[in-house]
PDB file of N, CA and C in Angstrom:
ATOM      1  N   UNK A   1      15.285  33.963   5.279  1.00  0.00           N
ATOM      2  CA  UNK A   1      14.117  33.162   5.583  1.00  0.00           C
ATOM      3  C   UNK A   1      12.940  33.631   4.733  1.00  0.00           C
ATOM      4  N   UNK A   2      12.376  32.759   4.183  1.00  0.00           N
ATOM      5  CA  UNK A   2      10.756  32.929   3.626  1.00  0.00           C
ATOM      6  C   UNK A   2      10.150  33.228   4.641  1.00  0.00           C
ATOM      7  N   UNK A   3       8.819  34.428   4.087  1.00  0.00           N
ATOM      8  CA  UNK A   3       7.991  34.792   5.043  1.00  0.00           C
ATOM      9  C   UNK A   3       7.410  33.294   6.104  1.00  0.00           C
ATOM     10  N   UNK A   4       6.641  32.415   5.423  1.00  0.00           N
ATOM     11  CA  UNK A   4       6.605  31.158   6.178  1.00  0.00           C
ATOM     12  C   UNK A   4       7.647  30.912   7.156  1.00  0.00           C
ATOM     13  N   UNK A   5       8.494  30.612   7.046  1.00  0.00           N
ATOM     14  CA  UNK A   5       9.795  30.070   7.403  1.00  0.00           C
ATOM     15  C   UNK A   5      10.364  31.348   8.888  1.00  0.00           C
ATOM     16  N   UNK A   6       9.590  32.601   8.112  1.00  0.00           N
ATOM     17  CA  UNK A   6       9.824  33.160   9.696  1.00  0.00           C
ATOM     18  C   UNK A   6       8.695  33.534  10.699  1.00  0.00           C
ATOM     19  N   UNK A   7       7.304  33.019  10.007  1.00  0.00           N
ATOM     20  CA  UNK A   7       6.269  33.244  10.758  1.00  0.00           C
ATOM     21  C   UNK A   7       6.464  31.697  11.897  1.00  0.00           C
ATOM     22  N   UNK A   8       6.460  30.320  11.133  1.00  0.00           N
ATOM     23  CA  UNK A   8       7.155  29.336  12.021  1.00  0.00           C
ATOM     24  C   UNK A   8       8.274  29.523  12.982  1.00  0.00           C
ATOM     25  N   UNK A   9       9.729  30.217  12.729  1.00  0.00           N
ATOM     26  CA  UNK A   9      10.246  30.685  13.932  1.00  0.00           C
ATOM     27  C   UNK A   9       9.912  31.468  14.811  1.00  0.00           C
ATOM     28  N   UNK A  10       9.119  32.581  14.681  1.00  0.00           N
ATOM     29  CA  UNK A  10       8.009  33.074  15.806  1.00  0.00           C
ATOM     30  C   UNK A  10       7.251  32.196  16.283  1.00  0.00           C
ATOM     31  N   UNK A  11       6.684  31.595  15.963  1.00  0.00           N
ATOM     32  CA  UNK A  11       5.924  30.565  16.965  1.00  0.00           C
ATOM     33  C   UNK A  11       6.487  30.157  17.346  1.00  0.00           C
ATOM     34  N   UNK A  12       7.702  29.130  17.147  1.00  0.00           N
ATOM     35  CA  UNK A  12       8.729  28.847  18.380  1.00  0.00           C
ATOM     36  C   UNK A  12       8.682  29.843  19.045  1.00  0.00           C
ATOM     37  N   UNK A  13       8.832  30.722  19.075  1.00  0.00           N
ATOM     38  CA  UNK A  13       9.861  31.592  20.188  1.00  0.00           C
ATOM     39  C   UNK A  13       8.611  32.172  21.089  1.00  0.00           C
ATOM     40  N   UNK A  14       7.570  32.674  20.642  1.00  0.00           N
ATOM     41  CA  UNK A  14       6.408  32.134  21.716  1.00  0.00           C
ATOM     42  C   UNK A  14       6.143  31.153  22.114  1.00  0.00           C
ATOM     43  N   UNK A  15       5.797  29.948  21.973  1.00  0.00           N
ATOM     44  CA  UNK A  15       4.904  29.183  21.997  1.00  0.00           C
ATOM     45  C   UNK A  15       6.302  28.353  22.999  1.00  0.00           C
ATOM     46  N   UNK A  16       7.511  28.042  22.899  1.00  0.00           N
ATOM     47  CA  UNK A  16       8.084  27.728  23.894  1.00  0.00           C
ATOM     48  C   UNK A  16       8.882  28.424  25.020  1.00  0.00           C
ATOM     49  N   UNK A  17       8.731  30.264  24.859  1.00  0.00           N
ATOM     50  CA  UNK A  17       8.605  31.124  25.627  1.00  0.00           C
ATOM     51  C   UNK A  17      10.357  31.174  25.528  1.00  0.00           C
ATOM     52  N   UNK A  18      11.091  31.057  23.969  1.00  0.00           N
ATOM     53  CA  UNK A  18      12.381  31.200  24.071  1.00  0.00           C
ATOM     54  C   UNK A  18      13.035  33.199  24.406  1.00  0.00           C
ATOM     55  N   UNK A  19      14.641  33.060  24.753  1.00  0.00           N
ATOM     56  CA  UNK A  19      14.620  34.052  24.946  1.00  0.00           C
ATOM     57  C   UNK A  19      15.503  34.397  23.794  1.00  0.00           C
ATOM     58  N   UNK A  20      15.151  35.720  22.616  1.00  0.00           N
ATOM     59  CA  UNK A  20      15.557  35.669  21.815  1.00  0.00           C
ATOM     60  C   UNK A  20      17.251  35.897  21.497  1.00  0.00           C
ATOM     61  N   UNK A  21      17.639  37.158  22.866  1.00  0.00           N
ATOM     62  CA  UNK A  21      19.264  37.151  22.732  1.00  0.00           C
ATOM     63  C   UNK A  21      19.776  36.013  22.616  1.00  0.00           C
ATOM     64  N   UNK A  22      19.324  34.310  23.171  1.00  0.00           N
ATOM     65  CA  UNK A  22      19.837  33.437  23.456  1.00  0.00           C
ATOM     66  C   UNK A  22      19.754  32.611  22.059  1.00  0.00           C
ATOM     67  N   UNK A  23      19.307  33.274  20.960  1.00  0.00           N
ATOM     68  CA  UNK A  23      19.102  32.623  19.956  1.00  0.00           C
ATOM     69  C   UNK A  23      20.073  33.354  18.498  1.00  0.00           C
ATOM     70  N   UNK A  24      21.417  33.951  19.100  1.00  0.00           N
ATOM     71  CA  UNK A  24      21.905  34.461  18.018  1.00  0.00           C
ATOM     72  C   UNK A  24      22.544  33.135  17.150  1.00  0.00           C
ATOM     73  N   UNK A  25      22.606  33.413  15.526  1.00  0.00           N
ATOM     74  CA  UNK A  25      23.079  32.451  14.973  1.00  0.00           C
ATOM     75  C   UNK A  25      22.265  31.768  14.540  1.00  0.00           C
ATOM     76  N   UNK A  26      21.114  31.239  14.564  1.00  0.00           N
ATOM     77  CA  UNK A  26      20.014  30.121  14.540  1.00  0.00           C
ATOM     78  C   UNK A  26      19.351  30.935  13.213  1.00  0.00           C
ATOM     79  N   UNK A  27      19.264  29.874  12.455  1.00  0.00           N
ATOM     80  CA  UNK A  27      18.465  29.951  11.560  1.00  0.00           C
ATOM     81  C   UNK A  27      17.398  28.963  11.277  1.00  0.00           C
ATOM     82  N   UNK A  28      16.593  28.884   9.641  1.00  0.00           N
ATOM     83  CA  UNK A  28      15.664  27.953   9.281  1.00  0.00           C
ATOM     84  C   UNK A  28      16.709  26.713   9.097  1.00  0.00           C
ATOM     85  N   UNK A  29      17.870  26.517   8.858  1.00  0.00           N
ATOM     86  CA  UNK A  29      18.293  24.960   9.252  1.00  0.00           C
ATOM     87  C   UNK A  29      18.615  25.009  10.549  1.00  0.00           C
ATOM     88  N   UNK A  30      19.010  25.506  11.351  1.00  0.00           N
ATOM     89  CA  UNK A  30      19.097  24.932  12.543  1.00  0.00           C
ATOM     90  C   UNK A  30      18.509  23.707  13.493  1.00  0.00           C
ATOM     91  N   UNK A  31      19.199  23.024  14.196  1.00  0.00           N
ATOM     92  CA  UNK A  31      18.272  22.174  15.078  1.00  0.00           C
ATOM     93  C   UNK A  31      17.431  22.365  15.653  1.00  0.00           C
ATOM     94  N   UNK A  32      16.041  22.081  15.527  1.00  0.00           N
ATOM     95  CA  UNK A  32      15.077  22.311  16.920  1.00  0.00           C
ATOM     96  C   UNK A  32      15.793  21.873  18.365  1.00  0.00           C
ATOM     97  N   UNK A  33      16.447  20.450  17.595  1.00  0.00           N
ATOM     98  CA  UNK A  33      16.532  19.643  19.443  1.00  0.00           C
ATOM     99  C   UNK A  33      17.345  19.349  19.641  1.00  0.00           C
ATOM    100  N   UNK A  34      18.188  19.111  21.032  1.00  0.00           N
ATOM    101  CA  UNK A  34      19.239  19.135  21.209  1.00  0.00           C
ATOM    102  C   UNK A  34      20.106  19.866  22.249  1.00  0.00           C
ATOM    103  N   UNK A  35      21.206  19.538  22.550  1.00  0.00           N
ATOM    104  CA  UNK A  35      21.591  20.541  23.442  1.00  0.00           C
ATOM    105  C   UNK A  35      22.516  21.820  23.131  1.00  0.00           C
ATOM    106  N   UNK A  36      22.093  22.855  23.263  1.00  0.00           N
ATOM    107  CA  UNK A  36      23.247  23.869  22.623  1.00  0.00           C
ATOM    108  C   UNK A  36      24.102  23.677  22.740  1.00  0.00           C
ATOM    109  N   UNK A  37      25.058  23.740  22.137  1.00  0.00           N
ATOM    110  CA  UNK A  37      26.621  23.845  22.226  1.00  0.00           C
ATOM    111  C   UNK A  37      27.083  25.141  21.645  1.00  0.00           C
ATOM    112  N   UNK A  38      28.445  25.869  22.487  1.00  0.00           N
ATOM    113  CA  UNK A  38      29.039  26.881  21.583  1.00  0.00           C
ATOM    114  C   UNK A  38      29.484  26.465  20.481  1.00  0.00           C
ATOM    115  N   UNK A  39      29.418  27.282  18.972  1.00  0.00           N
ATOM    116  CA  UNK A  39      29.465  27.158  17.849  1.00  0.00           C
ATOM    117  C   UNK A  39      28.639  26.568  17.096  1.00  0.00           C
ATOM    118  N   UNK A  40      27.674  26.156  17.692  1.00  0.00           N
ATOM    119  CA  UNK A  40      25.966  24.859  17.151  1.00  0.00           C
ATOM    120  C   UNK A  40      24.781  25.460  17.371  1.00  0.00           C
ATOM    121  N   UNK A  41      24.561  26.581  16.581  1.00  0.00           N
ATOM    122  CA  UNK A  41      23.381  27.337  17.249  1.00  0.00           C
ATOM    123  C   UNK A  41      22.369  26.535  16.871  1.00  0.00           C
ATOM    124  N   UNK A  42      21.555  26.248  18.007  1.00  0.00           N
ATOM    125  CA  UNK A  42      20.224  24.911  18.265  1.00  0.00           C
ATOM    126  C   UNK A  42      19.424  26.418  19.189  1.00  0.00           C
ATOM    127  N   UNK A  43      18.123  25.690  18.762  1.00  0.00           N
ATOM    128  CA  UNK A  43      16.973  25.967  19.839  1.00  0.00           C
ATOM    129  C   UNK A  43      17.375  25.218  21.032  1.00  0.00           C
ATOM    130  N   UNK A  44      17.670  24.314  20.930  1.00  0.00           N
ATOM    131  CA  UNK A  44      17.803  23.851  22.233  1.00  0.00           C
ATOM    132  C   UNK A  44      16.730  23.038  23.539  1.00  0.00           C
ATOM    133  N   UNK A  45      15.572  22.709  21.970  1.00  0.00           N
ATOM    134  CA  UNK A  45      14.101  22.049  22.701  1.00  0.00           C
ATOM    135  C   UNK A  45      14.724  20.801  22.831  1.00  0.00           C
ATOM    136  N   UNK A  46      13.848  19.747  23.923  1.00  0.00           N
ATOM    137  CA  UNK A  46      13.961  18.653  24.499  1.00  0.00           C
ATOM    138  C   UNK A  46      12.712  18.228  23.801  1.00  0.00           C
ATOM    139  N   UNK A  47      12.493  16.495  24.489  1.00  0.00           N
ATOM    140  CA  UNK A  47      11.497  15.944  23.648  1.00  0.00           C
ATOM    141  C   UNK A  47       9.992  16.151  24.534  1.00  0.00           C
ATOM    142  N   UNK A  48      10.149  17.010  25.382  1.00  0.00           N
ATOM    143  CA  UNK A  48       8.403  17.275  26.180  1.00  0.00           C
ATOM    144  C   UNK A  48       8.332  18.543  25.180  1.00  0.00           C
ATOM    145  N   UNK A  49       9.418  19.545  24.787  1.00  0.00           N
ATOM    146  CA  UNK A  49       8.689  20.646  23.906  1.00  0.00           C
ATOM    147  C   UNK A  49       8.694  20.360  22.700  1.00  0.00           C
ATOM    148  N   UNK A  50       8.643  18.749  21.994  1.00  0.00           N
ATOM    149  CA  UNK A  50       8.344  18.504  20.993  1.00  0.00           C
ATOM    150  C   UNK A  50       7.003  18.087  20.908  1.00  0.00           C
ATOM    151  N   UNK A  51       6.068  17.843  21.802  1.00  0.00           N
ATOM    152  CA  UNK A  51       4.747  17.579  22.196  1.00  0.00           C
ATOM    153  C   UNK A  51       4.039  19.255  21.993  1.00  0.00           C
ATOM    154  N   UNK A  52       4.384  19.730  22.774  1.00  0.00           N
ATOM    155  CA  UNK A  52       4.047  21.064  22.153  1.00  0.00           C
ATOM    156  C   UNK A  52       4.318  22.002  21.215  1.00  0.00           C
ATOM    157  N   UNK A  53       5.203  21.719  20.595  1.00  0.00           N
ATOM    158  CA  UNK A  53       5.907  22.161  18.630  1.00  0.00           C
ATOM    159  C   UNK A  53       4.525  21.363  18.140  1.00  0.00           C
ATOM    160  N   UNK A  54       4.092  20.252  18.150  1.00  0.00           N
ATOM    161  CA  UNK A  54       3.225  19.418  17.380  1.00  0.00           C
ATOM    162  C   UNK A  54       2.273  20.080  17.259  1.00  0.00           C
ATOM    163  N   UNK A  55       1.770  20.031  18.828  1.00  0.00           N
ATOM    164  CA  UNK A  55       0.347  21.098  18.983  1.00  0.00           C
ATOM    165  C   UNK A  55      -0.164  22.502  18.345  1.00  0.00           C
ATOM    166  N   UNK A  56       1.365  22.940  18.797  1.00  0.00           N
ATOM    167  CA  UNK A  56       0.957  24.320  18.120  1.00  0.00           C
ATOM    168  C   UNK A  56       0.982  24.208  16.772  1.00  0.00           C
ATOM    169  N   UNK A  57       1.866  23.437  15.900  1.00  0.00           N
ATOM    170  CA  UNK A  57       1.883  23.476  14.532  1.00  0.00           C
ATOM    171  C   UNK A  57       0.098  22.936  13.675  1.00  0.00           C
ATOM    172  N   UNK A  58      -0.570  22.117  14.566  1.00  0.00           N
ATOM    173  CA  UNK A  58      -1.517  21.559  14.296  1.00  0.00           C
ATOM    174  C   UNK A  58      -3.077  22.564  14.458  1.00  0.00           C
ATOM    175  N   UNK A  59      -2.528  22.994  15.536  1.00  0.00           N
ATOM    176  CA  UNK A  59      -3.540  24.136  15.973  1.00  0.00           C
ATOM    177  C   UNK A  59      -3.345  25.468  15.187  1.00  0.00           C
ATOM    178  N   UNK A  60      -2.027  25.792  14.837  1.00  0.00           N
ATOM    179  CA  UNK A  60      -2.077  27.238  14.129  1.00  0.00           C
ATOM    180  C   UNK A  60      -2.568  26.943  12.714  1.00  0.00           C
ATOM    181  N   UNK A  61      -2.194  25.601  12.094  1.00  0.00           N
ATOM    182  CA  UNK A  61      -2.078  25.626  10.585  1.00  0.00           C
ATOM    183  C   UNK A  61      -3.721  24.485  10.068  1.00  0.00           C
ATOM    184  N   UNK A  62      -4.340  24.458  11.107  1.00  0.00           N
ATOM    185  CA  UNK A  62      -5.491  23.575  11.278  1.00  0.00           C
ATOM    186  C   UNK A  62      -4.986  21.997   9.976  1.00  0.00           C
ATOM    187  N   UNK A  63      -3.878  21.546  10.800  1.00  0.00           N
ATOM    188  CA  UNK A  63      -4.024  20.378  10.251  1.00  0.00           C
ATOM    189  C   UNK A  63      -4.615  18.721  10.720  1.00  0.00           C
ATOM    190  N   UNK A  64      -4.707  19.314  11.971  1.00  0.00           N
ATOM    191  CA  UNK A  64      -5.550  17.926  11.722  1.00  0.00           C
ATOM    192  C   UNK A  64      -4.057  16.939  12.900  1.00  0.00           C
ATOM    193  N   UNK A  65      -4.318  16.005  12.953  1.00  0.00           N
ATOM    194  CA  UNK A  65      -3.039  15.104  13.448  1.00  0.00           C
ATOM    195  C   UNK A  65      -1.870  14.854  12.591  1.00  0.00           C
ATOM    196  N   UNK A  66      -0.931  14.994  13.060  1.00  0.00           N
ATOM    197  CA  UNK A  66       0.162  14.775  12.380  1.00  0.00           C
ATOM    198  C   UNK A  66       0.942  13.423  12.849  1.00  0.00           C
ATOM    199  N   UNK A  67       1.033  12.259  11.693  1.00  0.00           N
ATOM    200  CA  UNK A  67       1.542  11.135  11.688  1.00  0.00           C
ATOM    201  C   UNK A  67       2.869  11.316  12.261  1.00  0.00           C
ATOM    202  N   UNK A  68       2.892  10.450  13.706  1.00  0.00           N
ATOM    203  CA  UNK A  68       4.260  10.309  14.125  1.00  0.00           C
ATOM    204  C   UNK A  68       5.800  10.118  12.712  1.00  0.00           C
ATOM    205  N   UNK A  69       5.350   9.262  12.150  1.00  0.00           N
ATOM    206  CA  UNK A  69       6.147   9.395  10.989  1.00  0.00           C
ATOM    207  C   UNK A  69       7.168  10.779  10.484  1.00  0.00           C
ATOM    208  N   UNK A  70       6.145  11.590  10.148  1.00  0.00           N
ATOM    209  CA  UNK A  70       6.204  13.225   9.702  1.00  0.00           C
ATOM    210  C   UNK A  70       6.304  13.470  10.870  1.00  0.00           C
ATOM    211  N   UNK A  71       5.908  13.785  12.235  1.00  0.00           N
ATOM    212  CA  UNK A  71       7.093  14.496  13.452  1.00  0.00           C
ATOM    213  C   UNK A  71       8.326  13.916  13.156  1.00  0.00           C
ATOM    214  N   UNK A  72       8.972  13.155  13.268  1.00  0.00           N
ATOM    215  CA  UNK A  72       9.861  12.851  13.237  1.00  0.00           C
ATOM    216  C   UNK A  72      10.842  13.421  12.642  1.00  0.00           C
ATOM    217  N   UNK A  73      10.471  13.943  11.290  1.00  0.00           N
ATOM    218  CA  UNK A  73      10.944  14.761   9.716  1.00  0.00           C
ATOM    219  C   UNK A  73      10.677  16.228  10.305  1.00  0.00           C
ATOM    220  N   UNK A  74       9.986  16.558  11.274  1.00  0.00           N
ATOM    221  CA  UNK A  74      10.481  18.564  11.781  1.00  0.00           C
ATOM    222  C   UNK A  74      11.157  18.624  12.649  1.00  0.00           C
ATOM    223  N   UNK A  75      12.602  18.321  12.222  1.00  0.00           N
ATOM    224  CA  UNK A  75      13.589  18.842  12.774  1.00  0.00           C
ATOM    225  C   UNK A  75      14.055  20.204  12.805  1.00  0.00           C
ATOM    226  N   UNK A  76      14.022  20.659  11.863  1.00  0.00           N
ATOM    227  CA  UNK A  76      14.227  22.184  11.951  1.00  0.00           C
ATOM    228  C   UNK A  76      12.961  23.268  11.295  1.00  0.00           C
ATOM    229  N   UNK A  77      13.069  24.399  11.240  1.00  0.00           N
ATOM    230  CA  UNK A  77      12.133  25.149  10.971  1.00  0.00           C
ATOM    231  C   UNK A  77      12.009  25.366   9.417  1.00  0.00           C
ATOM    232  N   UNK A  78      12.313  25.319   8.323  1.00  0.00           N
ATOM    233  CA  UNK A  78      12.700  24.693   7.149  1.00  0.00           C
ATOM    234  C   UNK A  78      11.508  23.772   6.556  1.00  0.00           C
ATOM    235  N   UNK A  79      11.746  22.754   7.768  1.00  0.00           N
ATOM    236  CA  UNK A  79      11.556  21.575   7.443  1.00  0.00           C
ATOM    237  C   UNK A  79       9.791  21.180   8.166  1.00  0.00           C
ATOM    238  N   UNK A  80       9.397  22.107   8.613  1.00  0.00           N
ATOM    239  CA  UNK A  80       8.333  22.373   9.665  1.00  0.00           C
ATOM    240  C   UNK A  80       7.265  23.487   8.662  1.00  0.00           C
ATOM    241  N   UNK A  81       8.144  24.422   7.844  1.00  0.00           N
ATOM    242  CA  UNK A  81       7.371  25.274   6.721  1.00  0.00           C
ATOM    243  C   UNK A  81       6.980  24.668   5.960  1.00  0.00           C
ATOM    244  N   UNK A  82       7.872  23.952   5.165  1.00  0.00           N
ATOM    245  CA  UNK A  82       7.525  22.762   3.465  1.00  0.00           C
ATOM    246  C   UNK A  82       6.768  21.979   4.285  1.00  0.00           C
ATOM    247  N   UNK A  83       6.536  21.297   5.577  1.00  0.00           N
ATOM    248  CA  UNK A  83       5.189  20.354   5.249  1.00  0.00           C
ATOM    249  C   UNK A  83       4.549  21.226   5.930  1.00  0.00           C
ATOM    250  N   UNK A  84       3.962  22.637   6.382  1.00  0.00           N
ATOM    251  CA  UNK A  84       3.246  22.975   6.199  1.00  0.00           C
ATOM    252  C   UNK A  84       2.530  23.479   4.713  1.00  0.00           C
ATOM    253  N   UNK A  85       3.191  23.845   3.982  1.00  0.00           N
ATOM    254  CA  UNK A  85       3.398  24.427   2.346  1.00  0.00           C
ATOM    255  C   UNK A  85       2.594  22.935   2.304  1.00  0.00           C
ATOM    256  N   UNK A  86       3.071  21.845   2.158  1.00  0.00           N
ATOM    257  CA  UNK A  86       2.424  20.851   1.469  1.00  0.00           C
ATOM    258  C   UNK A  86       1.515  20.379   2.035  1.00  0.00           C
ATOM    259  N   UNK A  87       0.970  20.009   2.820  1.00  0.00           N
ATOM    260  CA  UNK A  87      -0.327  20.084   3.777  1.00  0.00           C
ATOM    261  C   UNK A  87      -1.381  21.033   4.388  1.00  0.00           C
ATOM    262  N   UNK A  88      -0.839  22.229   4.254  1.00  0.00           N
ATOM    263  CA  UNK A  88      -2.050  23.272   4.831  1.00  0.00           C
ATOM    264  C   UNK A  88      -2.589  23.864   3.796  1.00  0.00           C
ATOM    265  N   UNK A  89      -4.500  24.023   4.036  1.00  0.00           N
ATOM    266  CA  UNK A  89      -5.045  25.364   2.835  1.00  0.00           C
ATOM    267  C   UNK A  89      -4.178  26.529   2.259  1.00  0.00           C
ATOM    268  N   UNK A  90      -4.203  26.921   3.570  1.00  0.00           N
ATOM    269  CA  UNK A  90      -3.565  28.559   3.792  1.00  0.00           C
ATOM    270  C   UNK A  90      -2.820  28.791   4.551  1.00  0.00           C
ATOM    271  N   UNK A  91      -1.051  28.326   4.236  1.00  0.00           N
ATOM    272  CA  UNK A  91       0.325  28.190   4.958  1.00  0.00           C
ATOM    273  C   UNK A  91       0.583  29.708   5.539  1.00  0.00           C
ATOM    274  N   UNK A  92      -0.122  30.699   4.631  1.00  0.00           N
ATOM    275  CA  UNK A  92       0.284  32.023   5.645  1.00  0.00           C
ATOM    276  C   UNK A  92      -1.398  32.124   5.906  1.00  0.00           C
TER     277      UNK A  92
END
């Protein structure tokens, strides 16, 4: 993981109060959402802690609102860094 890429998976793991043993396997592609399955390492967020993924991403990286459009496109943590990289002043 890029430093980005693992400062964004820490905020998951605060910000939706995950427990980290429960997160072996998971990486920057992994699913945010979804339901875990053995062998599918997912976070395992639903769509009320995608309301708060938004928030916090908006509030930590002072962007401003983020076009339903682009939620749609942070599916994984990866994918949640590059549009921060491409939208924020100062991504770290």
């Amino acid at each position: 993981m890029t430093p980005l890429e693992q400062k964004v998976y820490d905020k998951i793991v605060k910000t939706m109060d995950l427990d980290i043993s429960e997160l072996e396997g998971v990486d920057e592609n992994s699913p945010l959402f979804g339901e875990v399955k053995e062998g599918e390492p997912s976070f395992g967020l639903d769509s009320i802690d995608s309301l708060e993924l938004v928030v916090m991403i908006e509030s930590t990286w002072g962007l401003g609102e983020i076009p339903s459009e682009e939620m749609a496109k942070l599916r994984t943590v990866k994918a949640i860094a590059d549009y921060v990289t491409e939208h924020a002043e100062q991504p770290l």
